[in-house]
C-alpha atoms as a PDB file:
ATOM      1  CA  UNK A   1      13.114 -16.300   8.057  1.00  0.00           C
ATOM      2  CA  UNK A   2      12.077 -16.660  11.899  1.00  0.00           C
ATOM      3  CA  UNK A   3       8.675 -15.428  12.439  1.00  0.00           C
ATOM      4  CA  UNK A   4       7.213 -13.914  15.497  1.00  0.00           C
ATOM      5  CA  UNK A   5       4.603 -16.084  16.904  1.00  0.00           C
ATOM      6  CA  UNK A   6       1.180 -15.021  18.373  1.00  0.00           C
ATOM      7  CA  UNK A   7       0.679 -11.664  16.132  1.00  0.00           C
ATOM      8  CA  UNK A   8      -2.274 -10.086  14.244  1.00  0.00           C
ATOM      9  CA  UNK A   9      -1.301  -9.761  10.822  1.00  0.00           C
ATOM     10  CA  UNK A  10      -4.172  -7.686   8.400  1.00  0.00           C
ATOM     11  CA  UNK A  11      -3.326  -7.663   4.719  1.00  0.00           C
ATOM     12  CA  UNK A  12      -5.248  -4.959   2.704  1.00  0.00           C
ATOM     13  CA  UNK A  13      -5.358  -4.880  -0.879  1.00  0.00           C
ATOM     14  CA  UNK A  14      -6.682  -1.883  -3.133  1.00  0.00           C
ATOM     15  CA  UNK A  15      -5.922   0.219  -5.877  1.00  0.00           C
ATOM     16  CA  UNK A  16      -4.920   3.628  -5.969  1.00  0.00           C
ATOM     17  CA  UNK A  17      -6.930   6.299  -3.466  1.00  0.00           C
ATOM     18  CA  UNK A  18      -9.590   4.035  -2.394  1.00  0.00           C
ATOM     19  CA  UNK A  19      -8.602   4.860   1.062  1.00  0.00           C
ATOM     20  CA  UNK A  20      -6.638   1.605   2.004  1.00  0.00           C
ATOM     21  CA  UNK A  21      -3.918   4.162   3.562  1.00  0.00           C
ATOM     22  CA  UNK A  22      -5.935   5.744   5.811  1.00  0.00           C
ATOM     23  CA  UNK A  23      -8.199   2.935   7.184  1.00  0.00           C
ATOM     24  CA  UNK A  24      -4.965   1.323   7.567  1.00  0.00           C
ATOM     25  CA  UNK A  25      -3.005   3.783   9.723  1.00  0.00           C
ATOM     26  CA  UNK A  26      -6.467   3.942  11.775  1.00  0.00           C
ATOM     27  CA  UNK A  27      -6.034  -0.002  12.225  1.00  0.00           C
ATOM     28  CA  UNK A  28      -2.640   0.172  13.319  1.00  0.00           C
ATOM     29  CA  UNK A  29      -3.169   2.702  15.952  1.00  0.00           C
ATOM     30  CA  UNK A  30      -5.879   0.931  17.350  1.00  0.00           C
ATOM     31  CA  UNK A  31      -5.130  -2.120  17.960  1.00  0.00           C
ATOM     32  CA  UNK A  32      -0.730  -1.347  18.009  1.00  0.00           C
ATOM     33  CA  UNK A  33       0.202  -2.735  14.480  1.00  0.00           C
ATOM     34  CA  UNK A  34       3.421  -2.144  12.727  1.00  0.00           C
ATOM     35  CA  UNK A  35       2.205  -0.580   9.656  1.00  0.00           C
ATOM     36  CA  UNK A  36       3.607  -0.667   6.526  1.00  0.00           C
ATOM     37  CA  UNK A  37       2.158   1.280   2.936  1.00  0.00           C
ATOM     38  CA  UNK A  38       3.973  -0.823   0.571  1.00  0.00           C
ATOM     39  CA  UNK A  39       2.903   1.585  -2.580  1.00  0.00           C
ATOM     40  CA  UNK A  40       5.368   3.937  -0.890  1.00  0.00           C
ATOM     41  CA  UNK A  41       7.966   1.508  -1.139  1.00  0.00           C
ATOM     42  CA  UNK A  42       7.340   1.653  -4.408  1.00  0.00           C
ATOM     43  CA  UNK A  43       6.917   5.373  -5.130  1.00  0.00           C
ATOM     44  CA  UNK A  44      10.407   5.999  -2.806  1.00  0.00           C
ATOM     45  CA  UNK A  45      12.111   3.195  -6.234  1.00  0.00           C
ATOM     46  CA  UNK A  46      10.466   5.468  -8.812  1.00  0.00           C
ATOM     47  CA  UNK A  47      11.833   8.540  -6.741  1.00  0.00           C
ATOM     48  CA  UNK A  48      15.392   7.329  -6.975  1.00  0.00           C
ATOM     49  CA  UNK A  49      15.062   6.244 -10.614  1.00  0.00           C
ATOM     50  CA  UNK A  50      13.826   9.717 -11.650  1.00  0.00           C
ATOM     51  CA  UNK A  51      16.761  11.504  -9.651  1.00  0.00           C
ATOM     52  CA  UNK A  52      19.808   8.868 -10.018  1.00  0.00           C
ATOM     53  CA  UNK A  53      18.686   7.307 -13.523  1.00  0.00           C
ATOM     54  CA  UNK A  54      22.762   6.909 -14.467  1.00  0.00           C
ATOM     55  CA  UNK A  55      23.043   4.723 -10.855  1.00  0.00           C
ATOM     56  CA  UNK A  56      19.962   2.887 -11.024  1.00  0.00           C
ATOM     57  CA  UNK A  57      20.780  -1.058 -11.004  1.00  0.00           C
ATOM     58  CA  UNK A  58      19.798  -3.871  -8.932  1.00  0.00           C
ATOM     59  CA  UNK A  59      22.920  -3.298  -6.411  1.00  0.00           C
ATOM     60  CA  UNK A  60      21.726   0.023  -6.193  1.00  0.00           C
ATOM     61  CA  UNK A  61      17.929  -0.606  -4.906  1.00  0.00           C
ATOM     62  CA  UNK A  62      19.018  -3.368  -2.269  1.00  0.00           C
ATOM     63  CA  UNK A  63      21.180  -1.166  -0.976  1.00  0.00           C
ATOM     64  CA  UNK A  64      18.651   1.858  -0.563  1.00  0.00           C
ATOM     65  CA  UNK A  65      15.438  -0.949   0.484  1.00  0.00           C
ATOM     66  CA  UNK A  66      18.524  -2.328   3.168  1.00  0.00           C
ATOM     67  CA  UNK A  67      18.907   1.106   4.588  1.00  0.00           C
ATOM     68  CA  UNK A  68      15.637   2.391   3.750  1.00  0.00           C
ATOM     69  CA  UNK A  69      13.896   4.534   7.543  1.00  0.00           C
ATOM     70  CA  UNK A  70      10.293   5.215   7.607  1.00  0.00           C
ATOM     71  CA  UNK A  71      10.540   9.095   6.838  1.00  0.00           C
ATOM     72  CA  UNK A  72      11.979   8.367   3.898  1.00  0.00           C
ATOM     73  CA  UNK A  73       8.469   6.850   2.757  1.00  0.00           C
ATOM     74  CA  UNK A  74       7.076  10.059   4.243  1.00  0.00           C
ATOM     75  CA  UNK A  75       8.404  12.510   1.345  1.00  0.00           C
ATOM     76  CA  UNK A  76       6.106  14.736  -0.281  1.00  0.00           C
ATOM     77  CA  UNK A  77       7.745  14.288  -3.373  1.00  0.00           C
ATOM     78  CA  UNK A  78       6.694  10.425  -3.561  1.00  0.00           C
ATOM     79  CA  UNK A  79       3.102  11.913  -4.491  1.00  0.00           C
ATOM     80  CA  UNK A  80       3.978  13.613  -7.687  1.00  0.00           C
ATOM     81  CA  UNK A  81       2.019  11.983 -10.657  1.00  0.00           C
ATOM     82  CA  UNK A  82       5.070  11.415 -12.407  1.00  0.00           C
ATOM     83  CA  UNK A  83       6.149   9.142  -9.894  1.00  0.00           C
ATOM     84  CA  UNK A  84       3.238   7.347  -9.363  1.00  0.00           C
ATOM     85  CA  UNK A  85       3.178   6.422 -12.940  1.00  0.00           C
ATOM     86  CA  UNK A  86       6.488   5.685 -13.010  1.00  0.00           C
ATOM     87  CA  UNK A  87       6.090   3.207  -9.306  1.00  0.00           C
ATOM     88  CA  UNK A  88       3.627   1.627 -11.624  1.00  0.00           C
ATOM     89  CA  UNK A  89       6.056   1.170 -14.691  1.00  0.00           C
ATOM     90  CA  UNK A  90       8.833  -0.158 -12.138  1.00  0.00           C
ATOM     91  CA  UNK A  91       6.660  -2.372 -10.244  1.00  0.00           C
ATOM     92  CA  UNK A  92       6.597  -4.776 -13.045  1.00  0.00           C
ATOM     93  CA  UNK A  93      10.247  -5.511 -12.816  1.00  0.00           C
ATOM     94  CA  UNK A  94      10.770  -8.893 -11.482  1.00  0.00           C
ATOM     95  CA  UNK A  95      13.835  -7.691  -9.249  1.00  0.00           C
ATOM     96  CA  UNK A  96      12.389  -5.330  -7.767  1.00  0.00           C
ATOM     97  CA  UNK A  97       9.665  -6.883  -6.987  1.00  0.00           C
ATOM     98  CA  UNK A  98      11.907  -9.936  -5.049  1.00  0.00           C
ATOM     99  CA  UNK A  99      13.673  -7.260  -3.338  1.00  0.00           C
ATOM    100  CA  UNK A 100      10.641  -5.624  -2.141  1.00  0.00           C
ATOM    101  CA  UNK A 101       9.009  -9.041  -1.309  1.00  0.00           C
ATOM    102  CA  UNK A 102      11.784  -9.451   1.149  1.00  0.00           C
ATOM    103  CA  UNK A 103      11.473  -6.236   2.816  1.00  0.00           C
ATOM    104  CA  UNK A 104       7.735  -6.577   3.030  1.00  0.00           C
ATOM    105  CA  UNK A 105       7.634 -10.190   4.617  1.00  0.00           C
ATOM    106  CA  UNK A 106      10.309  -9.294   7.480  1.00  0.00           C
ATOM    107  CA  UNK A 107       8.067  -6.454   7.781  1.00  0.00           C
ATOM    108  CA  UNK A 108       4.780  -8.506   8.080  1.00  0.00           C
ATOM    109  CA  UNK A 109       5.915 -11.177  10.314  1.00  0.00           C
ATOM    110  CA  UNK A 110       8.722  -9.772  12.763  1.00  0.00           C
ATOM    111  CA  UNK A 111       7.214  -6.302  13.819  1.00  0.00           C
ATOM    112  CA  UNK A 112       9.115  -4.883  17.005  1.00  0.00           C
ATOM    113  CA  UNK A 113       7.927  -6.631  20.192  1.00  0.00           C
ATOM    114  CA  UNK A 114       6.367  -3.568  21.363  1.00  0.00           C
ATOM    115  CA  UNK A 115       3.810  -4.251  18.705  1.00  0.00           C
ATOM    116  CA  UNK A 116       0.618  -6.488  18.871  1.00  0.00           C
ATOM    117  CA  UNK A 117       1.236  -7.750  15.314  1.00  0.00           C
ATOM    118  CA  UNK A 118       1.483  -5.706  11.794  1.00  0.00           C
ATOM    119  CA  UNK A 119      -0.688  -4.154   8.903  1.00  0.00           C
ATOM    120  CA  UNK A 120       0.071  -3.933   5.332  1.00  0.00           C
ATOM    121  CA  UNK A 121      -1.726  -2.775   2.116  1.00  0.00           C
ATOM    122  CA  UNK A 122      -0.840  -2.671  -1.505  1.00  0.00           C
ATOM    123  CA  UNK A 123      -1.738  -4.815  -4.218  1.00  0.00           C
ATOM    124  CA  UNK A 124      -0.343  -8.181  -3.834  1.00  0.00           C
ATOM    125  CA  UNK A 125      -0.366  -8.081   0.105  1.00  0.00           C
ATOM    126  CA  UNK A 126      -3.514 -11.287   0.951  1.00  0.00           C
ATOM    127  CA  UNK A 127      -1.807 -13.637  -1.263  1.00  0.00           C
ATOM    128  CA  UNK A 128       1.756 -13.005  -1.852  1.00  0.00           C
ATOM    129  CA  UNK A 129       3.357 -10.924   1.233  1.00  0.00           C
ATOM    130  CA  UNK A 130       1.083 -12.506   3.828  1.00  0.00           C
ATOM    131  CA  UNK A 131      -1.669 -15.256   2.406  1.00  0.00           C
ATOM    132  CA  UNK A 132      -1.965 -16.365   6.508  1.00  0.00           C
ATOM    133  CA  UNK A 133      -2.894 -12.983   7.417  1.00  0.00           C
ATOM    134  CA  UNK A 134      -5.790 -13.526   9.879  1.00  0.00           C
ATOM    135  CA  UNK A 135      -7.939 -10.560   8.436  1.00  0.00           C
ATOM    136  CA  UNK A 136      -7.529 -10.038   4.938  1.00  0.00           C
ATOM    137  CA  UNK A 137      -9.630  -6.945   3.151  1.00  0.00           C
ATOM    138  CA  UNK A 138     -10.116  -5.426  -0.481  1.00  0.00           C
ATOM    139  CA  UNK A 139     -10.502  -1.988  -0.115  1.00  0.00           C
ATOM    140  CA  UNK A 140     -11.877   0.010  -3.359  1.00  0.00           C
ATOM    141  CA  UNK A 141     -14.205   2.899  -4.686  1.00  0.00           C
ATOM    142  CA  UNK A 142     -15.390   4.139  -8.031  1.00  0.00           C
ATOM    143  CA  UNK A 143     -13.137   5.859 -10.104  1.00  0.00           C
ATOM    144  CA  UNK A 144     -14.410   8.996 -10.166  1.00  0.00           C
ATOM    145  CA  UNK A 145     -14.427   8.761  -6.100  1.00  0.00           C
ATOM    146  CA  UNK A 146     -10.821   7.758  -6.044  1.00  0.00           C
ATOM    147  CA  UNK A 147      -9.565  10.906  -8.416  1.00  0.00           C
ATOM    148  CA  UNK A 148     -11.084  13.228  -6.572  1.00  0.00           C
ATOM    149  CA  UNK A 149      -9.849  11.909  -3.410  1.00  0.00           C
ATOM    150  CA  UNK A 150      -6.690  12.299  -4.862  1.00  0.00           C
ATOM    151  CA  UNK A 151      -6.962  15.862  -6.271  1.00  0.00           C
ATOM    152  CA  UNK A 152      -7.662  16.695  -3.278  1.00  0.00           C
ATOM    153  CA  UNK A 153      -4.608  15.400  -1.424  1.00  0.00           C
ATOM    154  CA  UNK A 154      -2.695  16.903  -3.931  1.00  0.00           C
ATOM    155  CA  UNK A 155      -4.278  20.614  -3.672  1.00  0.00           C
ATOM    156  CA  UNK A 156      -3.476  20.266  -0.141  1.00  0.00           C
ATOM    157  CA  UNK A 157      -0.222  19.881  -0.881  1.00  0.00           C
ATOM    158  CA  UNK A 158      -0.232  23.244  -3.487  1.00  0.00           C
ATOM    159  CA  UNK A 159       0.548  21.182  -6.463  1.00  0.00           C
ATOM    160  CA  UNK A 160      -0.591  22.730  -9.978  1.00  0.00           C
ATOM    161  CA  UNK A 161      -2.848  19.855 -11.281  1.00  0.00           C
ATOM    162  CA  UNK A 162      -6.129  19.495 -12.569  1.00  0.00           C
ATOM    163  CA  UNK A 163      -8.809  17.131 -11.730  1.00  0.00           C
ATOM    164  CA  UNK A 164      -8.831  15.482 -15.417  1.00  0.00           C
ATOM    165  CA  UNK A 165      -5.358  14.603 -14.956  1.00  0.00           C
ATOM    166  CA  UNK A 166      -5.664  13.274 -11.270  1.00  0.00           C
ATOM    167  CA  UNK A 167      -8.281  11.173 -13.415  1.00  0.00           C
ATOM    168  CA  UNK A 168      -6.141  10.328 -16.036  1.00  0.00           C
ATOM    169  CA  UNK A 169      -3.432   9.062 -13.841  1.00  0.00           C
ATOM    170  CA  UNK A 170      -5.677   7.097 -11.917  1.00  0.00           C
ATOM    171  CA  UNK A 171      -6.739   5.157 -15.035  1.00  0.00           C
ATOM    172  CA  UNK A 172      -3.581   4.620 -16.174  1.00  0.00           C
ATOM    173  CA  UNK A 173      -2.508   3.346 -12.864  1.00  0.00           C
ATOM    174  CA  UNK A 174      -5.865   0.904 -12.472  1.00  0.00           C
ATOM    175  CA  UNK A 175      -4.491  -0.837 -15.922  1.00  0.00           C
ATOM    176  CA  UNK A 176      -1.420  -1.407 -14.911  1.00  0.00           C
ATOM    177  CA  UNK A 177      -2.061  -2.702 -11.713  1.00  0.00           C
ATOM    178  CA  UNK A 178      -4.816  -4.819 -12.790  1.00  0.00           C
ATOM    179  CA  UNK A 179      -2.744  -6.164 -15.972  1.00  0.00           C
ATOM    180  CA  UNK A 180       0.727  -7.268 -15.313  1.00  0.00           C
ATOM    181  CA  UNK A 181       1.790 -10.790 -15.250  1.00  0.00           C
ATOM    182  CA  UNK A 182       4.004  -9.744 -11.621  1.00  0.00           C
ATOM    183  CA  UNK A 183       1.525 -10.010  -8.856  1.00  0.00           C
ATOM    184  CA  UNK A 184      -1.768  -8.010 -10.269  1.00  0.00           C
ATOM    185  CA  UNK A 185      -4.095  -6.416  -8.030  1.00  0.00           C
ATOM    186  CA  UNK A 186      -7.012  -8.971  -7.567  1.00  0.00           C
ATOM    187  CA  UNK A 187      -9.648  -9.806  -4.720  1.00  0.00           C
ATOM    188  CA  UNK A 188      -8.664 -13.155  -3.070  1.00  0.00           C
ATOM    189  CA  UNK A 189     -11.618 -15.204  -2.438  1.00  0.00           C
ATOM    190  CA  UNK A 190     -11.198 -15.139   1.531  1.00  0.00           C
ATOM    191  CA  UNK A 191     -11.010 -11.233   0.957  1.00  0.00           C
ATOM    192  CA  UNK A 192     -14.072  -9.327   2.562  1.00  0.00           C
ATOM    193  CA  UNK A 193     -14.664  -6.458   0.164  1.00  0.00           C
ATOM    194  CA  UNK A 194     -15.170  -3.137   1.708  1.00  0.00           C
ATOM    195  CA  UNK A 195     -16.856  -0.165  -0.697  1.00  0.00           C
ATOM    196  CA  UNK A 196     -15.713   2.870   0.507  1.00  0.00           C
ATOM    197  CA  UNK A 197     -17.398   5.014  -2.062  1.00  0.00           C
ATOM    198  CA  UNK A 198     -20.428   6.358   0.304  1.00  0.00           C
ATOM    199  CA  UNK A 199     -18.159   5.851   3.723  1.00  0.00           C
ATOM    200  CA  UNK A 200     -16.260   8.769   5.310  1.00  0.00           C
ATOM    201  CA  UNK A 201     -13.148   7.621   7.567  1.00  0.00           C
ATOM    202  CA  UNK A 202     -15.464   6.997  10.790  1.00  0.00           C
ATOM    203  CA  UNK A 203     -17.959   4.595   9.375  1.00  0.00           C
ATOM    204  CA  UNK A 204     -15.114   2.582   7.524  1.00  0.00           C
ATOM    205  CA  UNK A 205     -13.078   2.490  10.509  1.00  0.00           C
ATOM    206  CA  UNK A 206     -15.793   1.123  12.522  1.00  0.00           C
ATOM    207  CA  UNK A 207     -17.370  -1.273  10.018  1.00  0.00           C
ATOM    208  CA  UNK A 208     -13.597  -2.605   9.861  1.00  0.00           C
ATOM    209  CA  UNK A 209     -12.996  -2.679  13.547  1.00  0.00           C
ATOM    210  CA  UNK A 210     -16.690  -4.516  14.385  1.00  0.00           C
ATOM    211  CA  UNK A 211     -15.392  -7.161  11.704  1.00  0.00           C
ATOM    212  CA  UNK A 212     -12.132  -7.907  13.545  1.00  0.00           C
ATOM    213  CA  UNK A 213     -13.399  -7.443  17.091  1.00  0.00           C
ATOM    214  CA  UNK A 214     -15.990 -10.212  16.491  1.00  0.00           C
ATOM    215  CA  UNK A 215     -13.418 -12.522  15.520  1.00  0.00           C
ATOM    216  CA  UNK A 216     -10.726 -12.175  18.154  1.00  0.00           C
ATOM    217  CA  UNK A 217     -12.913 -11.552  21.232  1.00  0.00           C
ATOM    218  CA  UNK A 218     -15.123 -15.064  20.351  1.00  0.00           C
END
């Protein structure tokens, strides 16, 4: 794979709702990253498995990651509960997961020229997708913090759920993540961690951007 040289690669890592999303988008825009949510990616494989069970193979996934636009990743039926738990079920599958890979490292490290470099975040992104990435981050919150986030998103959205079963989810999703033997969330060592329990989007955003700015204007 040819890579573009001379980019700024940032490779977040988080669990679910801790806010990775959102500081990451703010990233991108500022400083003209190609950004990429690769939970979505995810969620979008779940998607297809819930509506096209009887067509569901490997040929089938290549062929929707190969073709795969970025409003498809946009659909508000990727944040449904049932798929998130089921994104977490099929995220353990090992070809999937080298499918994905693919699709995430083209991503990372041939963004469109009229981009200064690219942004990721999921759960494997600092050490498997891009382990050179010059800013690497672990993004996270305490549970509670992250479910309510996440009610919240969802009530915006008019969906019929309760907080205890945003909570439940959440819980479900943290052991799975943490747990399976295919790429596990975990906090690299040259990972800063950033808390984002007390921060609203501002102050992360600028603690972020005063971390990065000191480093490539030395």
């Amino acid at each position: 794979m040819k890579k573009r040289k001379n980019i700024l690669k940032i490779a977040i890592d988080s669990p679910a709702a801790a806010g990775a999303g959102t500081i990451g988008k703010a990233l991108s825009k500022h400083y003209n990253l190609f950004y990429l949510d690769t939970g979505k990616i995810y969620r979008y494989i779940a998607y297809l498995k819930l509506n096209y069970p009887k067509k569901f193979n490997i040929k089938f996934v290549k062929s929707k990651i190969q073709s795969l636009k970025p409003y498809d990743l946009l659909k508000k039926k990727l944040l449904s509960n049932e798929v998130s738990n089921e994104a977490s079920i099929i995220s353990k599958i090992k070809y999937i997961r080298k499918a994905v890979h693919s699709f995430q490292t083209n991503f990372a490290y041939n963004p469109p020229k009229k981009y200064n470099g690219s942004c990721l975040d999921g759960r494997d992104i600092t050490y498997k997708i891009v382990p050179d990435a010059e800013f690497k981050f672990y993004i996270t919150a305490n549970l509670k913090t992250r479910a309510m986030r996440r009610y919240k998103e969802l009530k915006n959205l008019n969906k019929k759920i309760t907080y205890e079963e945003v909570l439940k989810s959440i819980k479900k999703r943290d052991k799975n993540d943490l747990n399976r033997k295919i790429s596990p969330l975990k906090k690299t060592k040259d990972s800063l961690l950033i808390n984002t329990t007390n921060l609203n989007k501002r102050s992360c955003f600028l603690k972020i951007k005063k971390i990065i700015d000191r480093k490539i204007n030395y």
